[in-house]
Protein backbone atom coordinates (compact mmCIF):
# COMPACT_ATOMS: atom_id res chain seq x y z
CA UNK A 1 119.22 98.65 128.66
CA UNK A 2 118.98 101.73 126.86
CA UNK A 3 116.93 101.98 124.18
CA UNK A 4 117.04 105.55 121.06
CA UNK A 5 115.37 106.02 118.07
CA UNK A 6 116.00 108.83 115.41
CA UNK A 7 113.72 109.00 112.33
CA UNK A 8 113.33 111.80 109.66
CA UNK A 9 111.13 112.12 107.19
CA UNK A 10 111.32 113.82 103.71
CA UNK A 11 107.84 113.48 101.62
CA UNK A 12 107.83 109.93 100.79
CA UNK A 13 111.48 108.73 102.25
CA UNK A 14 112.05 107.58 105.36
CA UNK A 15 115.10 107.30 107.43
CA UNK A 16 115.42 105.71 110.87
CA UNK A 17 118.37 105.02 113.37
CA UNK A 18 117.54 102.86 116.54
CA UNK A 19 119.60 101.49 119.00
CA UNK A 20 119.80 99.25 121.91
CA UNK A 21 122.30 99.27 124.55
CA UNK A 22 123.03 96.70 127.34
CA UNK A 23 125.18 98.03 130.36
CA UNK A 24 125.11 94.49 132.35
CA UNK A 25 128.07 91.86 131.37
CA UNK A 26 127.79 89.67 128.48
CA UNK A 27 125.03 92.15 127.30
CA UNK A 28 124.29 92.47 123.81
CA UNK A 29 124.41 96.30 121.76
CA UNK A 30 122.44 96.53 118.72
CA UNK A 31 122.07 98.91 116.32
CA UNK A 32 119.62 99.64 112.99
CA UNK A 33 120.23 101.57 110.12
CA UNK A 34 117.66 101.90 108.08
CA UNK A 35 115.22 103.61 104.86
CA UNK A 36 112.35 103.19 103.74
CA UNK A 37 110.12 104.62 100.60
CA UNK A 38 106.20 105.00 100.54
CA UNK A 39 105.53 103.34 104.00
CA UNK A 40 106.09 99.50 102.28
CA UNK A 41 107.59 99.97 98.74
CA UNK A 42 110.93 99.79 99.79
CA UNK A 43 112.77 99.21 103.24
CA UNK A 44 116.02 98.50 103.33
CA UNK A 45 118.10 97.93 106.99
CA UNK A 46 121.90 97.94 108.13
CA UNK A 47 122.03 95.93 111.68
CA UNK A 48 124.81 95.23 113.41
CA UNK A 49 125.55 93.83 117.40
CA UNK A 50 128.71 94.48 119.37
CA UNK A 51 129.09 91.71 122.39
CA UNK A 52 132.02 92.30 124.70
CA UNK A 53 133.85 94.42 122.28
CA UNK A 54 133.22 92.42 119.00
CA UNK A 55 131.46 93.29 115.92
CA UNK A 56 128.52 90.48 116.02
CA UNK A 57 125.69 89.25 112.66
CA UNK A 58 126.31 92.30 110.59
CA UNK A 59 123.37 92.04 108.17
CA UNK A 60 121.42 94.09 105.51
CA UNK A 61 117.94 92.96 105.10
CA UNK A 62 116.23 94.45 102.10
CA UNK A 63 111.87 93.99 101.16
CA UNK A 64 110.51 95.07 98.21
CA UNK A 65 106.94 94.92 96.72
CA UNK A 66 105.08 96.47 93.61
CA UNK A 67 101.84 97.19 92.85
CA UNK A 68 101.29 97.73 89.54
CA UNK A 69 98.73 96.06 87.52
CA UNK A 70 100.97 94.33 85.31
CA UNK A 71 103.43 93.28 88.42
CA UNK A 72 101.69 92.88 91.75
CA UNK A 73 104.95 91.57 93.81
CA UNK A 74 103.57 91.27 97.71
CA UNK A 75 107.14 90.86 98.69
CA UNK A 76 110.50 90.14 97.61
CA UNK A 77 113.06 89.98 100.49
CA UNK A 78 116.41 89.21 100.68
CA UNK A 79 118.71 89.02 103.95
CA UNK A 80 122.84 89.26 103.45
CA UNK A 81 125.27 88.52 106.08
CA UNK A 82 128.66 89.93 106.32
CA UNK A 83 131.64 88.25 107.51
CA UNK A 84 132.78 88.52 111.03
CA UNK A 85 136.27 88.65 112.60
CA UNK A 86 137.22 85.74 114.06
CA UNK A 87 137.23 85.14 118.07
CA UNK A 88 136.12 82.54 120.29
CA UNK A 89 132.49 83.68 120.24
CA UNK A 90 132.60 83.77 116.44
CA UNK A 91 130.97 80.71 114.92
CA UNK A 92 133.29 78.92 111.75
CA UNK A 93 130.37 79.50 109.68
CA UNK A 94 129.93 83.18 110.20
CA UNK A 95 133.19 84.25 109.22
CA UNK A 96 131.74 84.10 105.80
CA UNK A 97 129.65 86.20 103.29
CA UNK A 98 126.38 84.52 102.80
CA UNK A 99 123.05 84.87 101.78
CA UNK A 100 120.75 83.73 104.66
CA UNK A 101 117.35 83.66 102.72
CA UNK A 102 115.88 85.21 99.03
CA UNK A 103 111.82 85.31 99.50
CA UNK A 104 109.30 85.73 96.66
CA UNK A 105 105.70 85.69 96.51
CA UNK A 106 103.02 87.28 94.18
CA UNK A 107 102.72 87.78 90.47
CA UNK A 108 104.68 88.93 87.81
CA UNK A 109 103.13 89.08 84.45
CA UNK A 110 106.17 88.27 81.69
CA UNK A 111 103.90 88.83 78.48
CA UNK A 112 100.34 90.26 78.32
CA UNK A 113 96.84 88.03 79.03
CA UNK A 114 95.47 88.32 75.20
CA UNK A 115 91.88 90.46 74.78
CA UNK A 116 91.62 89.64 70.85
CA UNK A 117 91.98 86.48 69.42
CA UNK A 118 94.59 87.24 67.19
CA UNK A 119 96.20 88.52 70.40
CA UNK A 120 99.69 86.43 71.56
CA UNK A 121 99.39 83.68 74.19
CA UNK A 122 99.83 85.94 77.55
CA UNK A 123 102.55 84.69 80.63
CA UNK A 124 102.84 85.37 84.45
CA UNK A 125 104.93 83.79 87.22
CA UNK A 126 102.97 83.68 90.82
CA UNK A 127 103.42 82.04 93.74
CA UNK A 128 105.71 81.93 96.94
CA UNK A 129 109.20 80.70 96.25
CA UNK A 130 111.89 80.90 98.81
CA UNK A 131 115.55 79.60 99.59
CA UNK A 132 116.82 79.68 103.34
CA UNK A 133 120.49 78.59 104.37
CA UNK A 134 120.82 75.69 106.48
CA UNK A 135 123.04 76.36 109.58
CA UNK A 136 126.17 74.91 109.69
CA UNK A 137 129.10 75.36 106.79
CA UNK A 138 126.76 73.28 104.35
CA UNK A 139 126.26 76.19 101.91
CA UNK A 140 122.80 74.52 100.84
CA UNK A 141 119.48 75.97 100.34
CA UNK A 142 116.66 74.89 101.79
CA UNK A 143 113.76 75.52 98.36
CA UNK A 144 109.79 76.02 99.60
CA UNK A 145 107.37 76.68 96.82
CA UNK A 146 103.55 77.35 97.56
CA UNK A 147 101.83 77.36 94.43
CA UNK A 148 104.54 78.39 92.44
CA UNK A 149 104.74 78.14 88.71
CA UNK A 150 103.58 79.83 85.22
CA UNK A 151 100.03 80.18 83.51
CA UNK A 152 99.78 80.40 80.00
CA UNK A 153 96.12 82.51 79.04
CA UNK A 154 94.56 82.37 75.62
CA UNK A 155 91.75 83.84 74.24
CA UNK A 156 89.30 82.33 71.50
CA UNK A 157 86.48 83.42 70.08
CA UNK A 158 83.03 84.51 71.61
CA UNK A 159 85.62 85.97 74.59
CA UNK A 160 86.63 82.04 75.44
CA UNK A 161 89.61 82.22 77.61
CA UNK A 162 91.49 79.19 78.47
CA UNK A 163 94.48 79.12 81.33
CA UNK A 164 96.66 76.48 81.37
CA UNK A 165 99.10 76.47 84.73
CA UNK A 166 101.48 74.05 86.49
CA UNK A 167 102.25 74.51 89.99
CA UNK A 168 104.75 73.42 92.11
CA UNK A 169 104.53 72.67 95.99
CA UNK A 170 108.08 72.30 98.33
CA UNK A 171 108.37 70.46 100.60
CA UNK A 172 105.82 68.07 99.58
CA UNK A 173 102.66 66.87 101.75
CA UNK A 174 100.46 64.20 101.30
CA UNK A 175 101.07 62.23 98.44
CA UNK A 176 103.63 59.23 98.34
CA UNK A 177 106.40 59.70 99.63
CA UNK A 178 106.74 63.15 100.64
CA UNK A 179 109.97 65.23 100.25
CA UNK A 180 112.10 67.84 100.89
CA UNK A 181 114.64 69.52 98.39
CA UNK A 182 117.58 71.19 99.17
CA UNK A 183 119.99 73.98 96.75
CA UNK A 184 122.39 73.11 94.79
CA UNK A 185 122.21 69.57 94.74
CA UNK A 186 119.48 69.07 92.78
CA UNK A 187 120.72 65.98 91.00
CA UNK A 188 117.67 63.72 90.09
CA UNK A 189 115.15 64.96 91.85
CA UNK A 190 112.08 64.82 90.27
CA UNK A 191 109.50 67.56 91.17
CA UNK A 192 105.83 66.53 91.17
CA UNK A 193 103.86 68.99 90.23
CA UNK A 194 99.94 69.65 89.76
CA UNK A 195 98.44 71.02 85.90
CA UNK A 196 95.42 72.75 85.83
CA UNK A 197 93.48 73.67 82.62
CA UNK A 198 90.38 75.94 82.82
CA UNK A 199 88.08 76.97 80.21
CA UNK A 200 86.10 80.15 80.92
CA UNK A 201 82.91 81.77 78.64
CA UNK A 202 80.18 84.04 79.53
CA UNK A 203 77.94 81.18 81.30
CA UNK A 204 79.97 78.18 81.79
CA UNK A 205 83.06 77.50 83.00
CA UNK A 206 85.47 73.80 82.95
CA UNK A 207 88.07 73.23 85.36
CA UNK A 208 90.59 70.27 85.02
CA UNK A 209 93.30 69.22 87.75
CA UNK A 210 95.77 66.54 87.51
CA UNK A 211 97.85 65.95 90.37
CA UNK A 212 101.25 63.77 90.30
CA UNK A 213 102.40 63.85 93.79
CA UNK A 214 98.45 62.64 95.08
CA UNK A 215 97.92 60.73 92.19
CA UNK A 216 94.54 62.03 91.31
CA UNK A 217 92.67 63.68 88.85
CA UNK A 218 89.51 66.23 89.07
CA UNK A 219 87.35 68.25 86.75
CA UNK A 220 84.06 70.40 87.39
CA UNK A 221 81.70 72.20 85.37
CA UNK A 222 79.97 75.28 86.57
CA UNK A 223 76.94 76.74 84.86
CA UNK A 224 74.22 79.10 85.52
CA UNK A 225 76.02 79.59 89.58
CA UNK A 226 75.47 75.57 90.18
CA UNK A 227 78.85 73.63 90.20
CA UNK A 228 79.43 69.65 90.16
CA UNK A 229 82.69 68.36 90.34
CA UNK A 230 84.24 64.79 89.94
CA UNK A 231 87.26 63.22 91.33
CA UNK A 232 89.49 59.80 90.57
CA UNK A 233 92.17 58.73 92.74
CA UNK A 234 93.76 55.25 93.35
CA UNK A 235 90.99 54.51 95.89
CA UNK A 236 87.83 56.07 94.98
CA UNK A 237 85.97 57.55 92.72
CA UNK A 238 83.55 60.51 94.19
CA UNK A 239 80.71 62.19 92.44
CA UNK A 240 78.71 65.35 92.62
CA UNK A 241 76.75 65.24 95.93
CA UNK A 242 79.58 63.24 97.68
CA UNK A 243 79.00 59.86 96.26
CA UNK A 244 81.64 57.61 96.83
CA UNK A 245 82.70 54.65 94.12
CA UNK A 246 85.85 52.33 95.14
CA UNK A 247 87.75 52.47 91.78
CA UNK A 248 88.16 50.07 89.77
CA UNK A 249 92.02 47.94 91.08
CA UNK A 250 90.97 50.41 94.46
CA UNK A 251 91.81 49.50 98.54
C-alpha cells in the first residue's frame, strides 16, 4: 500500500487530495477529493475506488453546520452515490444514482421566540431526523427521529413564557408495540408522538408531558429550586418522593 496526501490552505479554505494505493491482486485504490471551509462549516468530499481496473462507489459526501443564534444546525449531511458501469463485480443496485443517507440534527428557528406580549407566537424545528437507504434495489428509506419536532413559545405578561412542543421518536422503544417506519410507504402509519407544555415565570415553573406511544402522563412543579413531580400510567400512579399507587383498572 501506498498511501499520499496533498492539502493547501488559503485563509479559511481548505483543500485536500489523499490517496491510497494497493499493489497486491484484488487490491483496492482509493482516492479523496476534498474542501473544506472554517475547519467544520463546510466539508465537502469526491471519493472514488478503482478494483482491478474498474471505477468502484463513486460518492460525494457533503456536512454542513451553522452557528448562528437564530440557526444552530450541529450537522446536516448528505451522502450521493453515482452510478457505476456494469461488470461482474458491480452489484444490480449500484448501477444507479442514489441517495445513501440525508442527516439532520439541531435547531432551526422558523419565526422569532416573542420578548413582548404583543410579540407573534415564535417557531423552531430541533431534533435529529435522518433517512438511510436500505440495501438491495428497494429504493426505501429507513426514517430515525430523536426528539424531533416543533415548539411553539409565547410570551404573557409579567415575562410568562409558555412552550408548547411535540416530539417525535423513530423507531419506537418501549411502549406497545414498538415500530419501525420505512420511506415512501408511509400509508397508515400512525406516528405516536409525546406533547409537552411548560409554563415558565420568574419563581415557578409547570411542566406537562403526555406520552402516546407509553401511554402515560406527567407534570411537575418547581418552585423556589425544590421540584415534585407526578406520574399516571396504566399501572401505577407515583408521587413526589417515589410513592407508588396501583391505578385505578391497574396490573
Amino acid at each position: 500500500m501506498l498511501d499520499g496526501l496533498a492539502q493547501l490552505t488559503l485563509s479559511l479554505h481548505t483543500f485536500v487530495f489523499a490517496q491510497t494505493i494497493g499493489f497486491s491482486p484484488g487490491s483496492e485504490t482509493r482516492f479523496r477529493l476534498g474542501y473544506q471551509y472554517s475547519a467544520d462549516l463546510l466539508q465537502a468530499d469526491l471519493l472514488w475506488n478503482y478494483r482491478e481496473g474498474l471505477l468502484r462507489n463513486p460518492r460525494l459526501t457533503v456536512r454542513a453546520a451553522v452557528r448562528e443564534p437564530e440557526v444552530f444546525i450541529n450537522e446536516v449531511s448528505a451522502e450521493f452515490h453515482f452510478p457505476e458501469s456494469e461488470n461482474p463485480l458491480t452489484l444490480e443496485d449500484d448501477t444507479q444514482a442514489f441517495l445513501r443517507f440525508l442527516r439532520f440534527s439541531g435547531e432551526l428557528e422558523i419565526f422569532p421566540a416573542p420578548l413582548r406580549p404583543e410579540d407573534p407566537p415564535g417557531l423552531s424545528l430541533q431534533g435529529f431526523v435522518a433517512l438511510e437507504r436500505l440495501s438491495g434495489n428497494s429504493g426505501r428509506f429507513r426514517v430515525t427521529l430523536r426528539e424531533f419536532g416543533p415548539t411553539i413559545s409565547f410570551m404573557g405578561r409579567e415575562k410568562t413564557r409558555l412552550f408548547y412542543r411535540i416530539v417525535w421518536n423513530a423507531p419506537e422503544s418501549g411502549g406497545t408495540n414498538p415500530r419501525e417506519f420505512f420511506l415512501p410507504n408511509l400509508e397508515g402509519t400512525i406516528l405516536r408522538p409525546r406533547f409537552d407544555l411548560i409554563i415558565d415565570r420568574c419563581c415557578w415553573a409547570f411542566r406537562a408531558s403526555l406520552d402516546t406511544l407509553k401511554q402515560e402522563f406527567r407534570f411537575s412543579f418547581a418552585l423556589g429550586g425544590e421540584a415534585a413531580e407526578f406520574l399516571f400510567n396504566q399501572n401505577n400512579i407515583i408521587l413526589p418522593g417515589g410513592i407508588k399507587l396501583p391505578s385505578p383498572g391497574g396490573r
